[in-house]
N, C-alpha and C. Protein backbone atom coordinates (compact mmCIF):
# COMPACT_ATOMS: atom_id res chain seq x y z
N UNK A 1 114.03 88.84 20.35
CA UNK A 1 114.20 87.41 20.44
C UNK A 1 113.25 86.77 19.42
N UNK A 2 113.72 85.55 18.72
CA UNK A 2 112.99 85.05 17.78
C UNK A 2 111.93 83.80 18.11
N UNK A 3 111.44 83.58 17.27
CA UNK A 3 110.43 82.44 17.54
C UNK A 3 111.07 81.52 18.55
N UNK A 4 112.40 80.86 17.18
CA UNK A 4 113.28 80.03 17.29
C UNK A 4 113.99 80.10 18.48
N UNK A 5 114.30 81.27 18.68
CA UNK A 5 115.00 81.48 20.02
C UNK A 5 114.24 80.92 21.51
N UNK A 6 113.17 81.59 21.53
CA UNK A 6 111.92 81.31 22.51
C UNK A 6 112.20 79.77 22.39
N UNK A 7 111.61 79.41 21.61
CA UNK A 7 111.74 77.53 21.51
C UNK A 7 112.74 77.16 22.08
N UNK A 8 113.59 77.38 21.62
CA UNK A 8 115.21 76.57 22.19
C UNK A 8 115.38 76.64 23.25
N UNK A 9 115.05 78.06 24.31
CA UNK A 9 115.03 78.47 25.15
C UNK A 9 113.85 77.75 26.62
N UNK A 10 112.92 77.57 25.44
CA UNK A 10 112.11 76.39 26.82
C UNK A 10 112.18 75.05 26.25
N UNK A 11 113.11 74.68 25.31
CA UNK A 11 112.44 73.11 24.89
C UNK A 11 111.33 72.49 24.30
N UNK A 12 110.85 73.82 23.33
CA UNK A 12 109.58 73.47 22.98
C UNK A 12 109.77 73.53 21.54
N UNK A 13 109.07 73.18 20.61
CA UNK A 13 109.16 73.09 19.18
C UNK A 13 108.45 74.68 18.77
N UNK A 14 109.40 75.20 17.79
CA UNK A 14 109.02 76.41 17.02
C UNK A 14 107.35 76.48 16.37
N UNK A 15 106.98 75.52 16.25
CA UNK A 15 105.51 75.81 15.88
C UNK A 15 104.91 76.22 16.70
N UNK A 16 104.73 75.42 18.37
CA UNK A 16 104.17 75.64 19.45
C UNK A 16 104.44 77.25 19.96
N UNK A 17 105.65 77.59 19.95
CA UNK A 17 105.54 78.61 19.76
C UNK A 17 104.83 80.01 19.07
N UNK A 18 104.70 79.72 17.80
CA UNK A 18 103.82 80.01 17.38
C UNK A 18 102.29 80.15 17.49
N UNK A 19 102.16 78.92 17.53
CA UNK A 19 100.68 78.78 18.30
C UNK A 19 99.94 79.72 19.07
N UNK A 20 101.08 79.80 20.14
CA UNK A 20 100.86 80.71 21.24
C UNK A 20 101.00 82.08 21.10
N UNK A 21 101.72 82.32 20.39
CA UNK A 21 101.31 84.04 20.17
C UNK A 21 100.70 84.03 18.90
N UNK A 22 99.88 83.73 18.46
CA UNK A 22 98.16 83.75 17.67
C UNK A 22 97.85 83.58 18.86
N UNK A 23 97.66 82.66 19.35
CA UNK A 23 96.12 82.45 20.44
C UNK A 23 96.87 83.69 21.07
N UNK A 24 97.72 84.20 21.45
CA UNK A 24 97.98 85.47 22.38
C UNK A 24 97.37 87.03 21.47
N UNK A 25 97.51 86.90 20.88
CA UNK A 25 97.08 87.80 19.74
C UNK A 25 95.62 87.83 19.46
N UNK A 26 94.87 86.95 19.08
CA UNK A 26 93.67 86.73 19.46
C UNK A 26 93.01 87.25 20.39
N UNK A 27 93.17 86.59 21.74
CA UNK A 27 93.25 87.05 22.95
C UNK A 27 92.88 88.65 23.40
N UNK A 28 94.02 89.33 23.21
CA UNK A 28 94.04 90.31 23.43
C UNK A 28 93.07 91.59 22.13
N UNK A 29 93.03 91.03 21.07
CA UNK A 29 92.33 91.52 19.89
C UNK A 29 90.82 91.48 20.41
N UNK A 30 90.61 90.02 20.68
CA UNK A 30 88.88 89.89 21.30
C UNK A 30 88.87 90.47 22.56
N UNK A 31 89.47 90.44 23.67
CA UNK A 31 89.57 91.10 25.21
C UNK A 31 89.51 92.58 25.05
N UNK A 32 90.68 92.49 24.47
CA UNK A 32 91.04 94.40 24.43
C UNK A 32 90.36 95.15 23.69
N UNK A 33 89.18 95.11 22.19
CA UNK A 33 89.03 95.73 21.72
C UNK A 33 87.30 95.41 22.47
N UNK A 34 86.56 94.54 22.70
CA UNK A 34 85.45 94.10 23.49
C UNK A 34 85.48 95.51 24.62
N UNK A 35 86.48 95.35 25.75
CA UNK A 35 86.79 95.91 26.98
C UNK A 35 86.58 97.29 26.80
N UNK A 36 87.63 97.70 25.26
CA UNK A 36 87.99 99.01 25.47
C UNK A 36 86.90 100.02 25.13
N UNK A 37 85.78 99.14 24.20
CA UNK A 37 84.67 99.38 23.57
C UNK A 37 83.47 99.32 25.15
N UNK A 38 83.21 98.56 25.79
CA UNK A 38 82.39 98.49 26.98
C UNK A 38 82.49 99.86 27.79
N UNK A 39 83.82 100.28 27.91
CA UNK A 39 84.52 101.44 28.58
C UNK A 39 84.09 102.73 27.65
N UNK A 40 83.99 102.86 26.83
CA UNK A 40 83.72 103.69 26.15
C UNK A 40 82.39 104.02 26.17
N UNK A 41 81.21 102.82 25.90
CA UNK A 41 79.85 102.95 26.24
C UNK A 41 79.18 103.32 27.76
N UNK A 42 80.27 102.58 28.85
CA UNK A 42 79.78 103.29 29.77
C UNK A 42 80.55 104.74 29.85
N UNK A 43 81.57 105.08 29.90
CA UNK A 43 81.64 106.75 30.14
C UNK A 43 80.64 107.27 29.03
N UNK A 44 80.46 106.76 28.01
CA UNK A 44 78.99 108.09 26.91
C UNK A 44 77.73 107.78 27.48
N UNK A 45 77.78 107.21 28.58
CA UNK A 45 76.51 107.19 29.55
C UNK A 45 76.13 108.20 30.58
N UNK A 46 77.21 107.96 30.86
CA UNK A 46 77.74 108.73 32.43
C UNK A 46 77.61 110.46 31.79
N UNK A 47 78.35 110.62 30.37
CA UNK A 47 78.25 112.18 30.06
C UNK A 47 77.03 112.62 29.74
N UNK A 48 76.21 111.76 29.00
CA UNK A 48 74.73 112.07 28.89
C UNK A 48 73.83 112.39 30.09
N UNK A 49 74.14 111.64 30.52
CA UNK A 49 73.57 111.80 32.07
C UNK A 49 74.08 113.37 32.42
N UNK A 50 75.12 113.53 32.54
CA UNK A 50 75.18 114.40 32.89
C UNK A 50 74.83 115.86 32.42
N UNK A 51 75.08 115.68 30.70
CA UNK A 51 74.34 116.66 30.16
C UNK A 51 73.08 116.89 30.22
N UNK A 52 72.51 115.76 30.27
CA UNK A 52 70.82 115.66 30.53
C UNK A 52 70.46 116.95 32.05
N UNK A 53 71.37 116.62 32.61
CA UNK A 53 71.23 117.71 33.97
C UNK A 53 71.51 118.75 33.87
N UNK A 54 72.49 119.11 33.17
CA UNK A 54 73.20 120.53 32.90
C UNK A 54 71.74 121.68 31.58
N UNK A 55 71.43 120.89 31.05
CA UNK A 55 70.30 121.38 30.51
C UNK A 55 69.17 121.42 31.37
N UNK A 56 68.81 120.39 31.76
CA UNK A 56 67.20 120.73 32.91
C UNK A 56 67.88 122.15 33.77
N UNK A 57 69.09 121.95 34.34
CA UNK A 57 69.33 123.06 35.28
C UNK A 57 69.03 124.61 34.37
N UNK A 58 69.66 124.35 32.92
CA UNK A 58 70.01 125.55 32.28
C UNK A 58 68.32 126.12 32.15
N UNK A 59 67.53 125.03 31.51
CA UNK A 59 66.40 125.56 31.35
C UNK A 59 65.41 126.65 32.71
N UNK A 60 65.83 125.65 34.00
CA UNK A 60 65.41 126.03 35.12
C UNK A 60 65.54 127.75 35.40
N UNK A 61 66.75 127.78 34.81
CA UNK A 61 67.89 129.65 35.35
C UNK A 61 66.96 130.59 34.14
N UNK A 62 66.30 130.04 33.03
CA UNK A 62 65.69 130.98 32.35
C UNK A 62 64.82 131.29 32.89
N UNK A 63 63.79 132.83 32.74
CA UNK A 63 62.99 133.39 33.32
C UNK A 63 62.98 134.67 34.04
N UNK A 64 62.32 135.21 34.56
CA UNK A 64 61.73 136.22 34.87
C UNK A 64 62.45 136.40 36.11
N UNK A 65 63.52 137.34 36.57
CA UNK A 65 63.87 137.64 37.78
C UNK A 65 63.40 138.51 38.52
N UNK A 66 63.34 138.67 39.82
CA UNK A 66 63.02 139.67 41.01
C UNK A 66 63.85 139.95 41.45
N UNK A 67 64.72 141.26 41.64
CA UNK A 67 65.81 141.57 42.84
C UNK A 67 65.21 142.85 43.36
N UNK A 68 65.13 142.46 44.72
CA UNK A 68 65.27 143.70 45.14
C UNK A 68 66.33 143.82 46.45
N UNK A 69 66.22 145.56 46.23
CA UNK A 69 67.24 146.03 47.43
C UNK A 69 66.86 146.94 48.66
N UNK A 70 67.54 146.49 49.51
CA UNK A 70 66.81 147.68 50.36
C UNK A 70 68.36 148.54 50.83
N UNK A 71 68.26 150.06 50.76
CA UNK A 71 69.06 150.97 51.24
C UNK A 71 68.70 151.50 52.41
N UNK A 72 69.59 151.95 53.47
CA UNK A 72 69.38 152.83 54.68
C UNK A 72 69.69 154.11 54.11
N UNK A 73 69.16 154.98 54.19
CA UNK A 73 69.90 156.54 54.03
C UNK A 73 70.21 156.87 55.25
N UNK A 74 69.88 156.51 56.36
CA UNK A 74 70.56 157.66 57.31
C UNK A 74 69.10 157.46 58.69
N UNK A 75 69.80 158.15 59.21
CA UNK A 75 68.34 157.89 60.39
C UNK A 75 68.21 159.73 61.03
N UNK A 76 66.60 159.55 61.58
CA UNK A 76 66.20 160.94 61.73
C UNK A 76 65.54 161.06 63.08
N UNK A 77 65.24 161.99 63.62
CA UNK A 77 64.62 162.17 64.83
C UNK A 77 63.22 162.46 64.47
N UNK A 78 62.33 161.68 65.11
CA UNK A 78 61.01 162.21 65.17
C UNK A 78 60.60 162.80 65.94
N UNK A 79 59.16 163.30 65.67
CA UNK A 79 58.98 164.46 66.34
C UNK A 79 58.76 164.11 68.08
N UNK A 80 58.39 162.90 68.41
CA UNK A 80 58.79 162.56 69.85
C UNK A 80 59.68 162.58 70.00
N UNK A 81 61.15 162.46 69.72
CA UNK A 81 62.69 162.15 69.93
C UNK A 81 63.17 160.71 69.29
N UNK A 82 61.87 160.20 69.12
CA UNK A 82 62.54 158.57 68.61
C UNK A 82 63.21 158.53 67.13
N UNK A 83 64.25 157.35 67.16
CA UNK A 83 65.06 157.71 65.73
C UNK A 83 64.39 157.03 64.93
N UNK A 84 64.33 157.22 63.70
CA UNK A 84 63.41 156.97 62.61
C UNK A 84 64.76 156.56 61.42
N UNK A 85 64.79 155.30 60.86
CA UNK A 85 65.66 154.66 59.73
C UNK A 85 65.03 155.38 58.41
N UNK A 86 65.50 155.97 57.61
CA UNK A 86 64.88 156.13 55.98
C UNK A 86 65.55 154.76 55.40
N UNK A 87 64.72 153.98 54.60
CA UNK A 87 65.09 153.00 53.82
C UNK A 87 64.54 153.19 51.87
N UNK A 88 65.15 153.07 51.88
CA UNK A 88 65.25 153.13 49.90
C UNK A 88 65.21 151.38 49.43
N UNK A 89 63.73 151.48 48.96
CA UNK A 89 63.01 150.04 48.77
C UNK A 89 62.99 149.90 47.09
N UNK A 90 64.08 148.94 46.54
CA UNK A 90 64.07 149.14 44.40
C UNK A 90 64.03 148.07 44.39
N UNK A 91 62.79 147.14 43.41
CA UNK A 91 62.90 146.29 42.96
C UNK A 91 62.90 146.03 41.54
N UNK A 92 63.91 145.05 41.24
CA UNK A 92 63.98 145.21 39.76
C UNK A 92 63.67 143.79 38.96
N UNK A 93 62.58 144.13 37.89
CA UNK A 93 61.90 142.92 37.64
C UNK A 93 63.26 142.72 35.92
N UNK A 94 63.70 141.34 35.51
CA UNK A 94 64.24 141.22 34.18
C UNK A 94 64.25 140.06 34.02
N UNK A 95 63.84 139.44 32.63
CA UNK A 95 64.08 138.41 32.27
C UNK A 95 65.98 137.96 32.15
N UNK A 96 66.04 136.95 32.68
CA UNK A 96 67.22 135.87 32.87
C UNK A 96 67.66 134.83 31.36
N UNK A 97 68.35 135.17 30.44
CA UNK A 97 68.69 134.28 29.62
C UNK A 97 69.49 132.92 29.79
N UNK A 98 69.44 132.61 31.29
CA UNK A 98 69.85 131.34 31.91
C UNK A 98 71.12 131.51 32.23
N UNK A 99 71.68 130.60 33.16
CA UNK A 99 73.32 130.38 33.66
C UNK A 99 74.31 129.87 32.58
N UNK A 100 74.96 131.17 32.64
CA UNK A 100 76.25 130.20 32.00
C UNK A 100 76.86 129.13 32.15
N UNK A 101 76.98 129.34 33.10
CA UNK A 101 77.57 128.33 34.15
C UNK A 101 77.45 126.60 33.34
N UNK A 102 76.00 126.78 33.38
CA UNK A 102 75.33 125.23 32.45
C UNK A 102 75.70 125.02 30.97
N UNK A 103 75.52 126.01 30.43
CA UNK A 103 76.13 126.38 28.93
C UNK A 103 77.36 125.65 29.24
N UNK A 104 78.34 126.07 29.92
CA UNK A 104 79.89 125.66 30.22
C UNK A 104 79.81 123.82 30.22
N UNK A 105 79.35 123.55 30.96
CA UNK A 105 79.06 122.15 31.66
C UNK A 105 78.55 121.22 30.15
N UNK A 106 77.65 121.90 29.45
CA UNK A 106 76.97 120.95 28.23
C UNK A 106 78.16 121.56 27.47
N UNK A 107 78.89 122.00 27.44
CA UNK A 107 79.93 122.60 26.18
C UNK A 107 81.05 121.53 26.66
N UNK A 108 81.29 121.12 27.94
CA UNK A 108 82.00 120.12 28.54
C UNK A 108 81.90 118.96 28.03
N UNK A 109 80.80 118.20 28.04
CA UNK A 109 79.97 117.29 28.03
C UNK A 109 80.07 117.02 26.31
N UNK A 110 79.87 117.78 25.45
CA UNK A 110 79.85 117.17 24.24
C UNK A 110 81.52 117.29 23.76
N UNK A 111 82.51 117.97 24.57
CA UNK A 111 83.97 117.75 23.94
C UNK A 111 84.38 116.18 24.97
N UNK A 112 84.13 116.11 25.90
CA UNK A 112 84.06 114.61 26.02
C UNK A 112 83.75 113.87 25.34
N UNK A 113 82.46 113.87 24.93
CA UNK A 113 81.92 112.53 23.88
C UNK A 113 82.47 112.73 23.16
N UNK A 114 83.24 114.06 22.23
CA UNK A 114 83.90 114.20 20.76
C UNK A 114 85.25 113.40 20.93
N UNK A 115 85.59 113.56 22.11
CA UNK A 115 87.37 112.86 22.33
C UNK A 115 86.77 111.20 22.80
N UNK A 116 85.87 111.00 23.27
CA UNK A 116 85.89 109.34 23.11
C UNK A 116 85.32 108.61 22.22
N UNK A 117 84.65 109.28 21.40
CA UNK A 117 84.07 108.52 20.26
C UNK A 117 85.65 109.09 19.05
N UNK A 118 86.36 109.62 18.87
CA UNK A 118 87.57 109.94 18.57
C UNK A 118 87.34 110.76 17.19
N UNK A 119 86.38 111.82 17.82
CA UNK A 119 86.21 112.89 16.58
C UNK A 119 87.60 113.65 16.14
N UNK A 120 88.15 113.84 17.30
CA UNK A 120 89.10 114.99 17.30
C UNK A 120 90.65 114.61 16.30
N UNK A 121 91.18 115.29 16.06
CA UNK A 121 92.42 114.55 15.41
C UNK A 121 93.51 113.97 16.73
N UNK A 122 94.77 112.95 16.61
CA UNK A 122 95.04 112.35 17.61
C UNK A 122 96.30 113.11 18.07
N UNK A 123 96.09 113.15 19.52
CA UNK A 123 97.68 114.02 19.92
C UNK A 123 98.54 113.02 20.22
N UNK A 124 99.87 113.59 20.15
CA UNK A 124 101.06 112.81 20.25
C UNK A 124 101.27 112.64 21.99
N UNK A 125 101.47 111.56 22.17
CA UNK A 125 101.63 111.25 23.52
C UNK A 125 103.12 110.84 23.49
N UNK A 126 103.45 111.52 24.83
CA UNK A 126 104.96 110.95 24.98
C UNK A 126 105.47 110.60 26.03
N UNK A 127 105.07 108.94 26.45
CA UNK A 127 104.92 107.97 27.31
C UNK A 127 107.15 107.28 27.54
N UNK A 128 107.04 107.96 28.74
CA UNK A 128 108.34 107.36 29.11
C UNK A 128 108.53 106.54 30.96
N UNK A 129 109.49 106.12 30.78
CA UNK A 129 109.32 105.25 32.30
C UNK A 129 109.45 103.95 31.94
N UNK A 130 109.52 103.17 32.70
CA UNK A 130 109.58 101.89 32.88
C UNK A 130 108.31 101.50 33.31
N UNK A 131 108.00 100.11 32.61
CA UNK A 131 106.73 99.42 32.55
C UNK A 131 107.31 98.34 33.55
N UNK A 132 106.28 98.25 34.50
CA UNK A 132 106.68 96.60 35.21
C UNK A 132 105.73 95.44 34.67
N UNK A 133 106.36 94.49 34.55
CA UNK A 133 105.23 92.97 34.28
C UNK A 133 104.97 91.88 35.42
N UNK A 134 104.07 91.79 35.12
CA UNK A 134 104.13 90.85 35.97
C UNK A 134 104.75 89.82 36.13
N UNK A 135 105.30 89.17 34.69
CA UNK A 135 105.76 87.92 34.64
C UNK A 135 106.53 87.98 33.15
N UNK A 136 107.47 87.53 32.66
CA UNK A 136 108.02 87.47 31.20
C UNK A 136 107.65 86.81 30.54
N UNK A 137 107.96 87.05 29.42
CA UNK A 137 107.19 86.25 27.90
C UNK A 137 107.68 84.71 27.95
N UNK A 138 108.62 84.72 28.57
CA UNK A 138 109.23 82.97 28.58
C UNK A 138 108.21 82.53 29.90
N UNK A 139 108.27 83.64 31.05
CA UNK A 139 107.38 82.87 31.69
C UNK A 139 105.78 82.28 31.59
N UNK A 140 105.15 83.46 30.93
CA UNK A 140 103.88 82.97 29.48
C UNK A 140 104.30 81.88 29.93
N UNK A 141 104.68 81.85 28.73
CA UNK A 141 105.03 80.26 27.89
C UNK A 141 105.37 79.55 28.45
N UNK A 142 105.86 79.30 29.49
CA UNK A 142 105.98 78.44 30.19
C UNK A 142 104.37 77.86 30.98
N UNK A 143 103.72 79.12 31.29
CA UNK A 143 102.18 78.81 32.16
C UNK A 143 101.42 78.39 31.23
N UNK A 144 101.51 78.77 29.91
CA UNK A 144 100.64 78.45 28.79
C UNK A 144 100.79 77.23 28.45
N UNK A 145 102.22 76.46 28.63
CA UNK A 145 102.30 75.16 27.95
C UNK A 145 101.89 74.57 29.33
N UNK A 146 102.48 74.18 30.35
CA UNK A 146 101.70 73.76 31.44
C UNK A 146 100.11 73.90 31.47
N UNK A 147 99.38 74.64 31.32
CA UNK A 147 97.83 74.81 31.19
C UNK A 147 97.39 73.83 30.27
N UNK A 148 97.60 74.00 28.80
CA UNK A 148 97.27 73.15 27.32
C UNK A 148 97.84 71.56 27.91
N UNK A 149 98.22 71.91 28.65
CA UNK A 149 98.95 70.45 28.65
C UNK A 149 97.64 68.99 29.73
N UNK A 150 97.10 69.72 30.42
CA UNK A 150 95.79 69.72 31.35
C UNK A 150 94.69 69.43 30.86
């Protein structure tokens, strides 16, 4: 539908028309790119944060481990009759080069920030369905000239 069309269609002069989608354009240029940018700063908050943790944890898992085990072999009679457990006592001392686990999580954490700061190259999205509105472009224009008119 054309400018002209829109106009004819509410009784309004083709400039006014105009008007209104600049200031609509505007609008959405200052709103949407403001918004989409705010959104962006808080999730590279939220991932820092979180990497910030995934490292303290990672650092935490490095170090010096202790395991030990205890085995039963079998049980024996003593020389009163009472049964006696043999246990097999190994402890094994090794240094820990930290959790993977965390490695995973900060390897997480910076392909997030790479896809919202938009390092990555862009994938094809293939968006189908029906969009609902709230209201139609004539109806706009219709709320918009009523408003200016105030």
């Amino acid at each position: 539908m054309t400018q002209s069309e829109i106009a004819a269609d509410l009784k309004l002069n083709q400039g006014t028309i105009s008007r209104f989608l600049d200031e609509l354009s505007r609008d959405w240029l200052v709103e949407g790119v403001f918004n989409f940018n705010e959104a962006k700063i808080e999730q590279l908050h939220k991932v820092n944060a979180l990497e910030i943790e995934y490292y303290d944890a990672w650092r935490r898992s490095i170090g010096i481990k202790i395991e030990t085990t205890n085995t039963e072999r079998g049980a024996v009679y003593g020389t009163s009759g009472d049964v006696v457990t043999l246990e097999d006592k190994k402890t094994f001392k090794y240094k820990d080069v930290g959790d993977p686990r965390y490695l995973a999580g900060i390897q997480w954490c910076i392909e997030q920030r790479c896809k919202i700061i938009g390092l990555y190259a862009p994938t094809k999205q293939d968006v189908t369905g029906n969009i609902a509105t709230a209201a139609t472009f004539s109806e706009w224009i219709k709320i918009e000239t009523e408003r200016n008119k105030k």
